[in-house]
N, C-alpha and C. Protein backbone atom coordinates (compact mmCIF):
# COMPACT_ATOMS: atom_id res chain seq x y z
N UNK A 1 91.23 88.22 109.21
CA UNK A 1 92.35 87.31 109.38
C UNK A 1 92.44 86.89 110.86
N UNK A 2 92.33 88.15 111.93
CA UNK A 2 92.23 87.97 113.23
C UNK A 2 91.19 86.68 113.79
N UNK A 3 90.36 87.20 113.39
CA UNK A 3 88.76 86.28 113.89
C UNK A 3 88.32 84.49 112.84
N UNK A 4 88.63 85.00 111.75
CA UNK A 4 88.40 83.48 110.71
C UNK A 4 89.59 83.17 110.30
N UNK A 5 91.10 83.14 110.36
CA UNK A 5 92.27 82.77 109.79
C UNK A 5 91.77 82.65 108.46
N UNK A 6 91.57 83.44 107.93
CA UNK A 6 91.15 83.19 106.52
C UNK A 6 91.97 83.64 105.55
N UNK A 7 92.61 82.62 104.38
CA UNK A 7 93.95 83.25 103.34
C UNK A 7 92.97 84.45 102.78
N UNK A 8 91.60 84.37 102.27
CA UNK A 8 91.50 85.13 101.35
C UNK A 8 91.66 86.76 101.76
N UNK A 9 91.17 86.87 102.69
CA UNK A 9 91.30 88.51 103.62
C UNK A 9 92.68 88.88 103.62
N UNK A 10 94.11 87.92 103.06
CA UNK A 10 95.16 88.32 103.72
C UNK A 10 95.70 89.63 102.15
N UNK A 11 94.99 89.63 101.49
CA UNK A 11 95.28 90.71 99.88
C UNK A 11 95.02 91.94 100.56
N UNK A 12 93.80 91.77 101.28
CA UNK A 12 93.58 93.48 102.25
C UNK A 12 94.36 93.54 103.04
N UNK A 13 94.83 93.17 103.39
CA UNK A 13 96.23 93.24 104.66
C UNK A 13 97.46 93.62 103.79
N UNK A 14 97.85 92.98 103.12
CA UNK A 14 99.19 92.97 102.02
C UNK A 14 99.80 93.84 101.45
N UNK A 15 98.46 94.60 100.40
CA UNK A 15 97.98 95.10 99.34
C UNK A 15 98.73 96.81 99.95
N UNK A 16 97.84 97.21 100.77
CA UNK A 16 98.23 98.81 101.49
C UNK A 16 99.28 98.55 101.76
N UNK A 17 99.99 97.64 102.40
CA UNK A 17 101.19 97.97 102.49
C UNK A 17 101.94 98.06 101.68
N UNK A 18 102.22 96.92 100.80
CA UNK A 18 103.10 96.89 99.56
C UNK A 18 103.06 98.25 98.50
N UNK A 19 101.31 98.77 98.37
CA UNK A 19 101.73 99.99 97.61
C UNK A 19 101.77 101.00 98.38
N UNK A 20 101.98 101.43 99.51
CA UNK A 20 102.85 102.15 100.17
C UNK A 20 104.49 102.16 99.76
N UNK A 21 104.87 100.77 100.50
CA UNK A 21 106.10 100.66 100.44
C UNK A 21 106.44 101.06 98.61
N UNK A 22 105.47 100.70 97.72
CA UNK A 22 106.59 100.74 95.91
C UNK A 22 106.13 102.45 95.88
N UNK A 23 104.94 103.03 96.15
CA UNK A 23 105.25 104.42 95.91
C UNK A 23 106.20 105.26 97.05
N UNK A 24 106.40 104.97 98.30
CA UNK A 24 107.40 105.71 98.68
C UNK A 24 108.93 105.12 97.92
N UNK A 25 109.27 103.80 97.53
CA UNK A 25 110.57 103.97 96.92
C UNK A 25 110.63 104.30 95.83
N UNK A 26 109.71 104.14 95.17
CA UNK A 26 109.71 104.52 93.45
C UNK A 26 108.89 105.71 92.96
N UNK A 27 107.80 106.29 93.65
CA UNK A 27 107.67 107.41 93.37
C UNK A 27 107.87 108.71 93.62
N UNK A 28 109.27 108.83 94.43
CA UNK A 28 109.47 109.95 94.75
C UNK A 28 109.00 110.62 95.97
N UNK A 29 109.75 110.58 96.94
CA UNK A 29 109.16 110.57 98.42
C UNK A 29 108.10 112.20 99.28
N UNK A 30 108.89 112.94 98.18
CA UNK A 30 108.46 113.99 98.17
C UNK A 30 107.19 114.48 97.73
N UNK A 31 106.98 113.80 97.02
CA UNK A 31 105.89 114.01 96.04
C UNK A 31 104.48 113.12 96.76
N UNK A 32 104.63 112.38 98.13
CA UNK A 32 103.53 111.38 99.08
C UNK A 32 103.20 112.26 99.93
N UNK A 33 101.73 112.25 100.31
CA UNK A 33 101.41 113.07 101.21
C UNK A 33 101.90 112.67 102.68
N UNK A 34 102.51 111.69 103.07
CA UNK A 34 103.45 111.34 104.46
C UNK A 34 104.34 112.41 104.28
N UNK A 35 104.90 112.92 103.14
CA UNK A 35 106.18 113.68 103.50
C UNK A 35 105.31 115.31 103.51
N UNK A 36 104.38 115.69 103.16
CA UNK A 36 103.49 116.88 103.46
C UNK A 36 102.84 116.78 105.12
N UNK A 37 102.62 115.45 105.38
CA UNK A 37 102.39 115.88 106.62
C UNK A 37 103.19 116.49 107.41
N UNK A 38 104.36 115.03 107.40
CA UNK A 38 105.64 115.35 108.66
C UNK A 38 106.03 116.92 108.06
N UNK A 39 106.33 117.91 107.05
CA UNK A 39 106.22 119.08 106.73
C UNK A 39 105.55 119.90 107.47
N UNK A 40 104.19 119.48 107.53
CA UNK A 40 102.91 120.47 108.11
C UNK A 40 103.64 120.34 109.88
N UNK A 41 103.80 119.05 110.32
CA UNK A 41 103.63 118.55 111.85
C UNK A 41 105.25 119.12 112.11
N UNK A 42 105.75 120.00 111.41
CA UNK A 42 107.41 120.45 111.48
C UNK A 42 108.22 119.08 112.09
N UNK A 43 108.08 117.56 111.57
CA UNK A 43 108.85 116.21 111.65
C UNK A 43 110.06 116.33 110.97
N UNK A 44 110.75 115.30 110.95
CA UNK A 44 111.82 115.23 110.06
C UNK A 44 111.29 115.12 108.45
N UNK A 45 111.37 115.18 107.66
CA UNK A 45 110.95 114.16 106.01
C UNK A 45 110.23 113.16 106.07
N UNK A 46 111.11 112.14 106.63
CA UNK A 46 110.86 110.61 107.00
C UNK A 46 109.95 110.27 107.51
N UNK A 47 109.91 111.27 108.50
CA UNK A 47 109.16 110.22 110.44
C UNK A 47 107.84 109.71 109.85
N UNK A 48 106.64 110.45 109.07
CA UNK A 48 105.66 109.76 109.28
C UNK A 48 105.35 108.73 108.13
N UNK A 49 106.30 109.00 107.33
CA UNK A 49 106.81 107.64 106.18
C UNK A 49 106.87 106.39 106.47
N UNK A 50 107.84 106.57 107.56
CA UNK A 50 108.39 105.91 108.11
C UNK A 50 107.44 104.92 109.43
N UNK A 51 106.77 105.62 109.81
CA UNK A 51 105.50 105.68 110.97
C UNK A 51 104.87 104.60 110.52
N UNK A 52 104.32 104.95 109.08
CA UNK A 52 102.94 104.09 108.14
C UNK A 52 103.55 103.26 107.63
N UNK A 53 104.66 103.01 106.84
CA UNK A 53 104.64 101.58 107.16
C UNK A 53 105.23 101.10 107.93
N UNK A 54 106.12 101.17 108.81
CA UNK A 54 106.61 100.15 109.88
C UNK A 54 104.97 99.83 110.40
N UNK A 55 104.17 100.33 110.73
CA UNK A 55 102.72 100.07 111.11
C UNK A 55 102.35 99.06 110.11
N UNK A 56 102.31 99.18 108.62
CA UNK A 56 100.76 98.27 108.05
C UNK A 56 102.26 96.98 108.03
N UNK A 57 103.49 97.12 107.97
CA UNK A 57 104.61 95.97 107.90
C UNK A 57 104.23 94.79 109.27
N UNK A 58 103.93 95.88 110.32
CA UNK A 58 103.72 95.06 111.12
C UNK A 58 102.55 93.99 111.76
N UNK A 59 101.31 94.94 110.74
CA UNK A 59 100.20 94.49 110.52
C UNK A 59 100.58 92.79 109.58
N UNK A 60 100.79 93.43 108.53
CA UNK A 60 101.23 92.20 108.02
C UNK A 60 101.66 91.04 108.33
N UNK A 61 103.06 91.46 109.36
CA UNK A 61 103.50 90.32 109.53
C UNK A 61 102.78 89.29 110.95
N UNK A 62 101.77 90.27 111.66
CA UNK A 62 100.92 89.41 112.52
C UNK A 62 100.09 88.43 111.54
N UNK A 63 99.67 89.38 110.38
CA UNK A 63 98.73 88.36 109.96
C UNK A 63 99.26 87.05 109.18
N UNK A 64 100.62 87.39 108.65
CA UNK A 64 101.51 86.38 107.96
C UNK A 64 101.58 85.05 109.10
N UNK A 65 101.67 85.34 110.51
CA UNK A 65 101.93 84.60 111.58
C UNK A 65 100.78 83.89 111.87
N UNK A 66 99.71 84.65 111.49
CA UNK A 66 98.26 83.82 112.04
C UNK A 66 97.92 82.71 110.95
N UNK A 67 98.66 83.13 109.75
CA UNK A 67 98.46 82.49 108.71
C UNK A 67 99.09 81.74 108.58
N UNK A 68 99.86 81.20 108.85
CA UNK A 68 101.31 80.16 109.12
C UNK A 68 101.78 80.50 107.52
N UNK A 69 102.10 81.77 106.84
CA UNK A 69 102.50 81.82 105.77
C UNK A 69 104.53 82.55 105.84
N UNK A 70 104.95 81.66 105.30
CA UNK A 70 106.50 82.07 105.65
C UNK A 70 107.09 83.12 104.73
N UNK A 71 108.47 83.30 104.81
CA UNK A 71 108.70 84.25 104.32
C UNK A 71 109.07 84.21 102.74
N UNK A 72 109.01 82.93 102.11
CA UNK A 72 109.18 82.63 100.62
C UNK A 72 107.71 82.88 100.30
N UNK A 73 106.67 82.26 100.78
CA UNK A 73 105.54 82.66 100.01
C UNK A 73 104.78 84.24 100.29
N UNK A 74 105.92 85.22 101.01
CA UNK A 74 105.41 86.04 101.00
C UNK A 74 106.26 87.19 100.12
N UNK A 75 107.14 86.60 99.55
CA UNK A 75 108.18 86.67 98.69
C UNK A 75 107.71 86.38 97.58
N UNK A 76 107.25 85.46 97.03
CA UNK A 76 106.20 85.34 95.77
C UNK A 76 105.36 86.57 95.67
N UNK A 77 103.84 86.41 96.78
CA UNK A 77 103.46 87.64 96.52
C UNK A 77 103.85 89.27 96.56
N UNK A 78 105.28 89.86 96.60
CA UNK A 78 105.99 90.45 96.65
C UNK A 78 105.96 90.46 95.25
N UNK A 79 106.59 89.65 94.82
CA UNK A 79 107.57 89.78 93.63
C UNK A 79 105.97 89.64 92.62
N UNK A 80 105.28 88.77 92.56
CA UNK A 80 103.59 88.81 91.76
C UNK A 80 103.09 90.49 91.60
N UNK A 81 103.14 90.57 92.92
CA UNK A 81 102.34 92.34 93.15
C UNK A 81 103.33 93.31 92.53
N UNK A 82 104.99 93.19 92.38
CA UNK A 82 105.58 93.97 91.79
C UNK A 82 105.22 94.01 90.17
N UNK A 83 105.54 93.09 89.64
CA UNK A 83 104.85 92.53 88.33
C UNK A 83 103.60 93.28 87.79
N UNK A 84 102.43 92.76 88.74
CA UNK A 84 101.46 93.60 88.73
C UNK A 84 102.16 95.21 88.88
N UNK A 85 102.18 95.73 89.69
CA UNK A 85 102.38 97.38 89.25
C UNK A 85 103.05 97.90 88.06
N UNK A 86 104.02 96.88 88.09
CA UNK A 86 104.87 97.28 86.59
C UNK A 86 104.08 97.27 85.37
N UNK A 87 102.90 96.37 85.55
CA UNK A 87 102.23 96.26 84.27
C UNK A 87 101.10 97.12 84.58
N UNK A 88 100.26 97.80 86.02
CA UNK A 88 99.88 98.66 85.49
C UNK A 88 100.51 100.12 84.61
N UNK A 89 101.62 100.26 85.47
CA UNK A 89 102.66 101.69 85.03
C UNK A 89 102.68 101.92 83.47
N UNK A 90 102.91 100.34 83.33
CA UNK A 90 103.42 100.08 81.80
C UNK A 90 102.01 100.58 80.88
N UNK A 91 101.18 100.12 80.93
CA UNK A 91 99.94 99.87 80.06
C UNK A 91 99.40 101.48 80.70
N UNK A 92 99.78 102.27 81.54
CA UNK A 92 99.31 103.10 81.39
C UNK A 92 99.91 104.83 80.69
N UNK A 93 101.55 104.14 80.89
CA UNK A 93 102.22 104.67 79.81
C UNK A 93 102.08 104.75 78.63
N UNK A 94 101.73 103.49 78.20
CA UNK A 94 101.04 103.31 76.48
C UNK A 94 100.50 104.00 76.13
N UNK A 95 98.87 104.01 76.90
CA UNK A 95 97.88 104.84 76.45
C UNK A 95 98.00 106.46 77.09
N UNK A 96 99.05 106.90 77.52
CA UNK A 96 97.83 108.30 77.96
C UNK A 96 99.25 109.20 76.97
């Protein structure tokens, strides 16, 4: 994204963050190895939760900037990629 402004590279940029961000709110914070670290590193719960993504968020939003992509179309893919997880969750509820 840095070197070719290129949209297609911007899913690898996106992607880690967003499923960061839906498994720390929806799967139980305890249960992410961020909250075993800050444990191990005697942190608060949070801190290195908190650490990783304010980091790949901010990744993001450089590359959102290089991309001249605003905050509705990054709001689409938000709300697309939620969709997507729901329907993996879903379809994998079905079968197992």
């Amino acid at each position: 994204v840095e070197k070719y402004r290129n949209v297609y590279a911007y899913p690898f940029v996106f992607f880690p963050m967003f499923s960061r961000v839906f498994s720390l709110a929806f799967g139980g914070f305890g249960k992410q190895d961020e909250a075993r670290i800050s444990a191990l590193l005697g942190a608060g719960t949070y801190t290195i939760g908190v650490f990783v993504v304010l980091i790949l968020v901010l990744i993001v939003m450089r590359c959102s900037s290089r991309l001249k992509l605003d905050l509705r179309t990054n709001g689409y893919i938000s709300v697309l990629s939620t969709l997507c997880q729901l329907l993996v969750i879903g379809t994998y509820e079905a079968f197992s």
